[in-house]
C-alpha atoms as a PDB file:
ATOM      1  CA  UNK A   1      70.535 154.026 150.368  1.00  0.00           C
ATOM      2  CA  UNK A   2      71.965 153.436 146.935  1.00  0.00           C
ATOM      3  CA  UNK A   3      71.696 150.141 145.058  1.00  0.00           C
ATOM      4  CA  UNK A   4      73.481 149.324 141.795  1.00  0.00           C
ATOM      5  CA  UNK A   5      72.438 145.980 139.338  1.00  0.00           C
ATOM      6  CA  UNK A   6      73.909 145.750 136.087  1.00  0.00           C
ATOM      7  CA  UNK A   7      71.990 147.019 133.079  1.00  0.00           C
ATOM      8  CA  UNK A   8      69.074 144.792 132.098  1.00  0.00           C
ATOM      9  CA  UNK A   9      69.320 145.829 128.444  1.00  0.00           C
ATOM     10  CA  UNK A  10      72.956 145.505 127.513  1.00  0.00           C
ATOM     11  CA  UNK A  11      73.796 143.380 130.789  1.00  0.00           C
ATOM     12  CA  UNK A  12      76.507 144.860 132.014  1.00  0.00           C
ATOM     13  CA  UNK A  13      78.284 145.423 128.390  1.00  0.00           C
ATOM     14  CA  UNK A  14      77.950 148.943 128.267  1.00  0.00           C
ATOM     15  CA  UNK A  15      76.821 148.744 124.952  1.00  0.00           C
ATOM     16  CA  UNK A  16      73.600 147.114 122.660  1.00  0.00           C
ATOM     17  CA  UNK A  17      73.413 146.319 119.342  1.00  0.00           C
ATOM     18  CA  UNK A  18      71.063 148.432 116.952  1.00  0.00           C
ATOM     19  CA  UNK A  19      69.917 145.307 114.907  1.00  0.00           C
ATOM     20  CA  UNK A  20      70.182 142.086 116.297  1.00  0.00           C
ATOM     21  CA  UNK A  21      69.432 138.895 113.836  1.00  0.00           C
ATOM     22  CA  UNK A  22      66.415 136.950 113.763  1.00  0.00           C
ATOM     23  CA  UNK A  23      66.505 134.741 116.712  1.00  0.00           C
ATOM     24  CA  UNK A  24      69.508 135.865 118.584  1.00  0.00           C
ATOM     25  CA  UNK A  25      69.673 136.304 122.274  1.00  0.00           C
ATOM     26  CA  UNK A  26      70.367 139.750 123.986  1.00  0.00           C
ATOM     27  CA  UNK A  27      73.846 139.271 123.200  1.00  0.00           C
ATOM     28  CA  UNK A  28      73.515 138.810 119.474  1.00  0.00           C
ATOM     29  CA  UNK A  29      74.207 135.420 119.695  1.00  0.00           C
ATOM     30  CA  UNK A  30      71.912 132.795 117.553  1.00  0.00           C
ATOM     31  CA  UNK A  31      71.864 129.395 118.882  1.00  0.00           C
ATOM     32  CA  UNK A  32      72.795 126.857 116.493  1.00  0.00           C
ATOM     33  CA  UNK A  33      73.830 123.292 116.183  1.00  0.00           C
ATOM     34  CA  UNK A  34      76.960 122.111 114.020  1.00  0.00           C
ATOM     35  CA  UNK A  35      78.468 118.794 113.317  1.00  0.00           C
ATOM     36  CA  UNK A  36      81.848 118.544 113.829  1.00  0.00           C
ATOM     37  CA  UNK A  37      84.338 115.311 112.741  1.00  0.00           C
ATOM     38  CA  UNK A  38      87.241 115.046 115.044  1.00  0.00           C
ATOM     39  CA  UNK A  39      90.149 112.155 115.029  1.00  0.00           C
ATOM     40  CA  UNK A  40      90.280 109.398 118.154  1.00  0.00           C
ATOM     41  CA  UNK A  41      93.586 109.019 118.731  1.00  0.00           C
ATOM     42  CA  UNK A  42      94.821 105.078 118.411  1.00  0.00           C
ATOM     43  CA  UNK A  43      95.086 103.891 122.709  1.00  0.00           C
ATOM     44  CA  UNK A  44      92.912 106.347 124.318  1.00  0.00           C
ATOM     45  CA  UNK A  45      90.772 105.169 127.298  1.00  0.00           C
ATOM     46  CA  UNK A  46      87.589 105.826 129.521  1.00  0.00           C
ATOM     47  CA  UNK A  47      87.425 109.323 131.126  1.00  0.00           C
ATOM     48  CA  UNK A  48      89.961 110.719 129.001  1.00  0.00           C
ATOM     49  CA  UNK A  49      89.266 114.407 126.948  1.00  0.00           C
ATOM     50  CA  UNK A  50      89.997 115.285 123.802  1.00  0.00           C
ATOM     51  CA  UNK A  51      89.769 119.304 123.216  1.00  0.00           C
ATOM     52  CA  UNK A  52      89.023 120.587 119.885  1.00  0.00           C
ATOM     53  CA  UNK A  53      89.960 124.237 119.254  1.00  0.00           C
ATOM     54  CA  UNK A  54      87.593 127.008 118.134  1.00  0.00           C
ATOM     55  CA  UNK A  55      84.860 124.513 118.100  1.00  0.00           C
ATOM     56  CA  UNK A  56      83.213 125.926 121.118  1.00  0.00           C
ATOM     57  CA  UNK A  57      80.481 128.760 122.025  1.00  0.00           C
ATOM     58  CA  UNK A  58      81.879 132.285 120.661  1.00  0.00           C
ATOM     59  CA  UNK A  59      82.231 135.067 123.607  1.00  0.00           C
ATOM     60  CA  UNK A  60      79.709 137.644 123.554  1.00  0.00           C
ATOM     61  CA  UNK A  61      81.325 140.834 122.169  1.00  0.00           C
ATOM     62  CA  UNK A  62      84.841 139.708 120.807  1.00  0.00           C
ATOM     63  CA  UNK A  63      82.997 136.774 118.825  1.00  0.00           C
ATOM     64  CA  UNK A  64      85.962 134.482 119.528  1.00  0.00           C
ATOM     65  CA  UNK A  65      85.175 130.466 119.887  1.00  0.00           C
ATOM     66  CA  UNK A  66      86.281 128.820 122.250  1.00  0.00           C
ATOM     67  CA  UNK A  67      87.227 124.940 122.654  1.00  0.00           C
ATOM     68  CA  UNK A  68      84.864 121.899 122.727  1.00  0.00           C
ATOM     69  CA  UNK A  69      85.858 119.364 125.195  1.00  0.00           C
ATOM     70  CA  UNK A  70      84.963 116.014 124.141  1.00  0.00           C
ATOM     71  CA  UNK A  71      84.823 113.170 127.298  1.00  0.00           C
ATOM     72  CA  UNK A  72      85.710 109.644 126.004  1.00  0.00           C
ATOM     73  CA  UNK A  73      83.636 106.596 127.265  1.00  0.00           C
ATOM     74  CA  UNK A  74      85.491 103.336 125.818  1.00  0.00           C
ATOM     75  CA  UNK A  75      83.012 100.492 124.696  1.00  0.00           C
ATOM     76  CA  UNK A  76      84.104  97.358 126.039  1.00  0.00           C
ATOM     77  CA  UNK A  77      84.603  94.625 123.610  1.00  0.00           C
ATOM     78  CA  UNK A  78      82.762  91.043 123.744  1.00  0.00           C
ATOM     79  CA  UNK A  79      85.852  88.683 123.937  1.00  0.00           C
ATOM     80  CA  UNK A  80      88.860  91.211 124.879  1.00  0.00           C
ATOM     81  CA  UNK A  81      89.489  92.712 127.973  1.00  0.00           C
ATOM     82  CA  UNK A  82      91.968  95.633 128.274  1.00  0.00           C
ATOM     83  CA  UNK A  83      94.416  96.360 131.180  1.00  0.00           C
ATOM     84  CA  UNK A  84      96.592  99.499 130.522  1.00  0.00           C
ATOM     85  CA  UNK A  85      97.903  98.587 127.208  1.00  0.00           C
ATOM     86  CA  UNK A  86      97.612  94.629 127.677  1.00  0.00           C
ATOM     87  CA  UNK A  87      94.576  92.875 126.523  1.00  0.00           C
ATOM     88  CA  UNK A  88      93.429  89.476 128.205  1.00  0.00           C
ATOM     89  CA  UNK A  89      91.717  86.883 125.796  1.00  0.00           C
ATOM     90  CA  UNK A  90      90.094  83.264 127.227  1.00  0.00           C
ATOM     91  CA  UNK A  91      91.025  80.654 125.077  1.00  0.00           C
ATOM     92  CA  UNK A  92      89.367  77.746 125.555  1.00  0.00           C
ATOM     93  CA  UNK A  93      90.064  74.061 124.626  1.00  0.00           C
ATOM     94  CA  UNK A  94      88.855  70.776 125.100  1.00  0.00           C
ATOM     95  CA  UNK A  95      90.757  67.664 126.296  1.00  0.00           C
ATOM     96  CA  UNK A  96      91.576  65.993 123.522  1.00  0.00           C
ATOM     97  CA  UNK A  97      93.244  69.321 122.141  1.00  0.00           C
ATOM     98  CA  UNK A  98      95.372  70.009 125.343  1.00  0.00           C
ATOM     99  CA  UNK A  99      96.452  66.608 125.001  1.00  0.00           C
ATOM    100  CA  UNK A 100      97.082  66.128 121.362  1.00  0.00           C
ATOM    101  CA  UNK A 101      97.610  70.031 120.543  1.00  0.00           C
ATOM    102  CA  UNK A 102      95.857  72.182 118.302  1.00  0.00           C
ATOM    103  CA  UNK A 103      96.221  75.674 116.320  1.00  0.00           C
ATOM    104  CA  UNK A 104      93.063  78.198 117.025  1.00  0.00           C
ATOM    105  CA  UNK A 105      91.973  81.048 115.912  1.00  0.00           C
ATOM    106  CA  UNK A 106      91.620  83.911 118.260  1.00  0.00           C
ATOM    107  CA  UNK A 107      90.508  87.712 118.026  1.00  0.00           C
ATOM    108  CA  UNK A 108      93.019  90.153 118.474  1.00  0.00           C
ATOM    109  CA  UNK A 109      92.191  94.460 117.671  1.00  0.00           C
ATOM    110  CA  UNK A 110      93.748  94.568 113.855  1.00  0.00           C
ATOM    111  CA  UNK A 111      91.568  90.705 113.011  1.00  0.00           C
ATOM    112  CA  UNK A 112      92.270  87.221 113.689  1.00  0.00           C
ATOM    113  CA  UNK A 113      95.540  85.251 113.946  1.00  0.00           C
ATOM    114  CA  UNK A 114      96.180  81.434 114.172  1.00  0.00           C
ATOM    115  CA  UNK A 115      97.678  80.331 116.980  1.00  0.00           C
ATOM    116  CA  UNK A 116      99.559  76.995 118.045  1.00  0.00           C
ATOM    117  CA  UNK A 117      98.510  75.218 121.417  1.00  0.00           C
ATOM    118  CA  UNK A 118     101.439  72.908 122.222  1.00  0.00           C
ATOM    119  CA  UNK A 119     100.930  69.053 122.722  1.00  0.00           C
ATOM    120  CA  UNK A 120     100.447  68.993 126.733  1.00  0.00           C
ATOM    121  CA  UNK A 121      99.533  72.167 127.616  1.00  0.00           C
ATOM    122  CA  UNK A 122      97.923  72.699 130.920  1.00  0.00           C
ATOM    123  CA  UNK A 123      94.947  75.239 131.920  1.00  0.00           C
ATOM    124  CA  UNK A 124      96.266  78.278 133.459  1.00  0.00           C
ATOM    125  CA  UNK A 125      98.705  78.847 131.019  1.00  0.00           C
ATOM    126  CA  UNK A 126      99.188  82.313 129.501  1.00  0.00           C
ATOM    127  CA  UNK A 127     100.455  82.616 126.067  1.00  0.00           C
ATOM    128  CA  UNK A 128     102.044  85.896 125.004  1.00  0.00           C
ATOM    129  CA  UNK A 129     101.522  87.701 121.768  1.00  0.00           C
ATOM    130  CA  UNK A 130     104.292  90.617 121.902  1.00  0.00           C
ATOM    131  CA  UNK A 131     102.879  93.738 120.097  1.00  0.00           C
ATOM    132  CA  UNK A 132      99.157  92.917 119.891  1.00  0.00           C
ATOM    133  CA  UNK A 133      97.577  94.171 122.668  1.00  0.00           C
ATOM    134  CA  UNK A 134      96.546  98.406 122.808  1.00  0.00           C
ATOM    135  CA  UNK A 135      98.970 101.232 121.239  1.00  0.00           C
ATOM    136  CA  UNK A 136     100.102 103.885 123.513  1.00  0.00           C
ATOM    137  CA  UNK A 137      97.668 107.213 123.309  1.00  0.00           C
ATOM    138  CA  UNK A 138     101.300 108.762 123.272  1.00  0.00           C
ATOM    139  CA  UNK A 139     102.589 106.261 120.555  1.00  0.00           C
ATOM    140  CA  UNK A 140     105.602 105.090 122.296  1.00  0.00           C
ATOM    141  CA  UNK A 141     104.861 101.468 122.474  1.00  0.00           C
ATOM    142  CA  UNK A 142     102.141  98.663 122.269  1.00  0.00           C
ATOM    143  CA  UNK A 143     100.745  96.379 124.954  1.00  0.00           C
ATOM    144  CA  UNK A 144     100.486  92.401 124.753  1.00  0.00           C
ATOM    145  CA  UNK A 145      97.946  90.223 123.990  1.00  0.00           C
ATOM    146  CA  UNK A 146      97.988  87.808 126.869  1.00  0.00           C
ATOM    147  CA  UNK A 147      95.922  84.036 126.091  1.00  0.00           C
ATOM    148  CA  UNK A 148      94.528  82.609 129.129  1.00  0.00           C
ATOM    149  CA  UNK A 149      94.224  79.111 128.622  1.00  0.00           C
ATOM    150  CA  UNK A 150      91.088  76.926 130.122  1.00  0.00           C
ATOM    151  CA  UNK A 151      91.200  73.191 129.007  1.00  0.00           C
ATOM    152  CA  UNK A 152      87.371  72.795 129.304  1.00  0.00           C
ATOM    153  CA  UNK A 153      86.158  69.428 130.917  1.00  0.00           C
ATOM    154  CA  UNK A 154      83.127  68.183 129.556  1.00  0.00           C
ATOM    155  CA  UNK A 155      80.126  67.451 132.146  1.00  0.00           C
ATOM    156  CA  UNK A 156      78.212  64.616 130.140  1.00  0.00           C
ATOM    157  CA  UNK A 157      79.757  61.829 129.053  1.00  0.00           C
ATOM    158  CA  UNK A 158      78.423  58.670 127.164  1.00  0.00           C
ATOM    159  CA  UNK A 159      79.039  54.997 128.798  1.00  0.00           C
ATOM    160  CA  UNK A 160      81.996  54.628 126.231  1.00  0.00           C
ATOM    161  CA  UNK A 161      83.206  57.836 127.139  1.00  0.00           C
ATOM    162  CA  UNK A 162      83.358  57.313 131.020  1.00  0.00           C
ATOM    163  CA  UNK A 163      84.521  53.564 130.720  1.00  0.00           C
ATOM    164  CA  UNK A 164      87.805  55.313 128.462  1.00  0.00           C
ATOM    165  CA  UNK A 165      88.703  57.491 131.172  1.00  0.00           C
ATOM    166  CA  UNK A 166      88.457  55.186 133.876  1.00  0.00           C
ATOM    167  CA  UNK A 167      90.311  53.185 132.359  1.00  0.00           C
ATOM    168  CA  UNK A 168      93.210  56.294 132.107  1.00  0.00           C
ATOM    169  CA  UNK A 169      92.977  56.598 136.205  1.00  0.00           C
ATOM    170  CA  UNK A 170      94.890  53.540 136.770  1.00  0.00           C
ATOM    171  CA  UNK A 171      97.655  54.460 134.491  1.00  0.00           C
ATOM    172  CA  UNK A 172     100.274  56.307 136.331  1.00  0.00           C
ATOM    173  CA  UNK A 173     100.877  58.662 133.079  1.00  0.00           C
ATOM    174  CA  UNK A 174      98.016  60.265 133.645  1.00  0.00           C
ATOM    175  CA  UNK A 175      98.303  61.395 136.912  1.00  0.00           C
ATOM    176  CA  UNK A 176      99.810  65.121 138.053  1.00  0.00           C
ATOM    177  CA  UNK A 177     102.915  66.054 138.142  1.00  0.00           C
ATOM    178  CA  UNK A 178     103.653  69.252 137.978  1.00  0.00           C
ATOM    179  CA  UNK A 179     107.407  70.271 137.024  1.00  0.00           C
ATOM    180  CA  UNK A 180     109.331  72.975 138.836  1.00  0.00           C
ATOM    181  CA  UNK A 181     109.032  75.497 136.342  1.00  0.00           C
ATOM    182  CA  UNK A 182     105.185  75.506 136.550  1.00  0.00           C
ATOM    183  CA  UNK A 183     103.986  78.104 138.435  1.00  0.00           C
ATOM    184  CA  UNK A 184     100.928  77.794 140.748  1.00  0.00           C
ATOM    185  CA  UNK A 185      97.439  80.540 140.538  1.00  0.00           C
ATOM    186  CA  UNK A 186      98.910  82.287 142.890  1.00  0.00           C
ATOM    187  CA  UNK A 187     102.182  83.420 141.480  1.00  0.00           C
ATOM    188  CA  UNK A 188     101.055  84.013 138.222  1.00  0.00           C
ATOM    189  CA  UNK A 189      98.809  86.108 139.669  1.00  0.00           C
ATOM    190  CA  UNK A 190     101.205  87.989 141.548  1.00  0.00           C
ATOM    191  CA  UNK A 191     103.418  88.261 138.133  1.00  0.00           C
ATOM    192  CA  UNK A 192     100.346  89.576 136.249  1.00  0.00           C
ATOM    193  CA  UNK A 193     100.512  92.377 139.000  1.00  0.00           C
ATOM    194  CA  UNK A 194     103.946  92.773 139.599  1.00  0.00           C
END
């Protein structure tokens, strides 16, 4: 009965080195740690891998590196919320500003822009900044920044407050009328996903 295992010595190599460095392995190879700085791409997203040439373990016996393969894990930010290459902001504004109109200030990835908020405006809406949503990892393009607009309604109201908009529910002006062109939740859902 014959049995055959490969060399514990040179392990399988053929060959073993005469001096071997402090610390190294059977192989000749020293474990050490380095630092390396490598360049995010503008666009990239969760779960995708960046590979960095020759930055990798070297092969026993040829001594040639091989790549490091760095996963990406995206850190999601406080106020935007990405979609592809879109971004989704919240905007919210109180009554008197939907009514009256307003310009705010909103975060968008390269700092803050002013933005106007029309006289009238209802909640729902979804203003569209063209160009400042996420560049393509491939640079052919950039997303939108799309403003969801929430008129907030306040909950607690003083006497003078409540007797004013009482007084509003009997005039006619007040009450909803939604045009043709205004689309209900449901189709602007469907167009955010269409």
């Amino acid at each position: 009965m014959q049995t055959s295992a490969p060399c514990n010595v040179c392990g399988g190599a053929g060959q073993t080195m005469d001096k071997k460095p402090a610390g190294a392995d059977a192989q000749g190879l020293v474990i050490d740690e380095e630092t390396v700085s490598i360049k995010i791409p503008a666009g990239v997203e969760s779960d995708m891998r960046l590979k960095v040439s020759g930055k990798g373990n070297e092969a026993p016996g040829n001594g040639i590196s091989g790549d490091l393969l760095v996963d990406i894990e995206v850190k999601e930010h406080a106020e935007l919320q990405r979609e592809g290459n879109n971004l989704h902001y919240d905007l919210y504004v109180s009554v008197p500003e939907a009514v009256l109109g307003t310009t705010k200030e909103i975060q968008t990835v390269t700092g803050k822009v002013r933005i106007p908020i029309e006289a009238g405006i209802q909640s729902g809406k979804i203003l569209r900044l063209r160009g400042k949503g996420m560049p393509n990892v491939n640079g052919y393009a950039t997303g939108d920044l799309l403003v969801h607009v929430n008129v907030w309604t306040p909950r607690n109201l003083s006497r003078d407050q409540k007797e004013f908009f009482e007084s509003m529910m009997a005039d006619s002006h007040f009450e909803p009328a939604p045009e043709k062109g205004d689309k209900s939740f449901f189709e602007k859902v469907k167009d955010m996903f269409s």
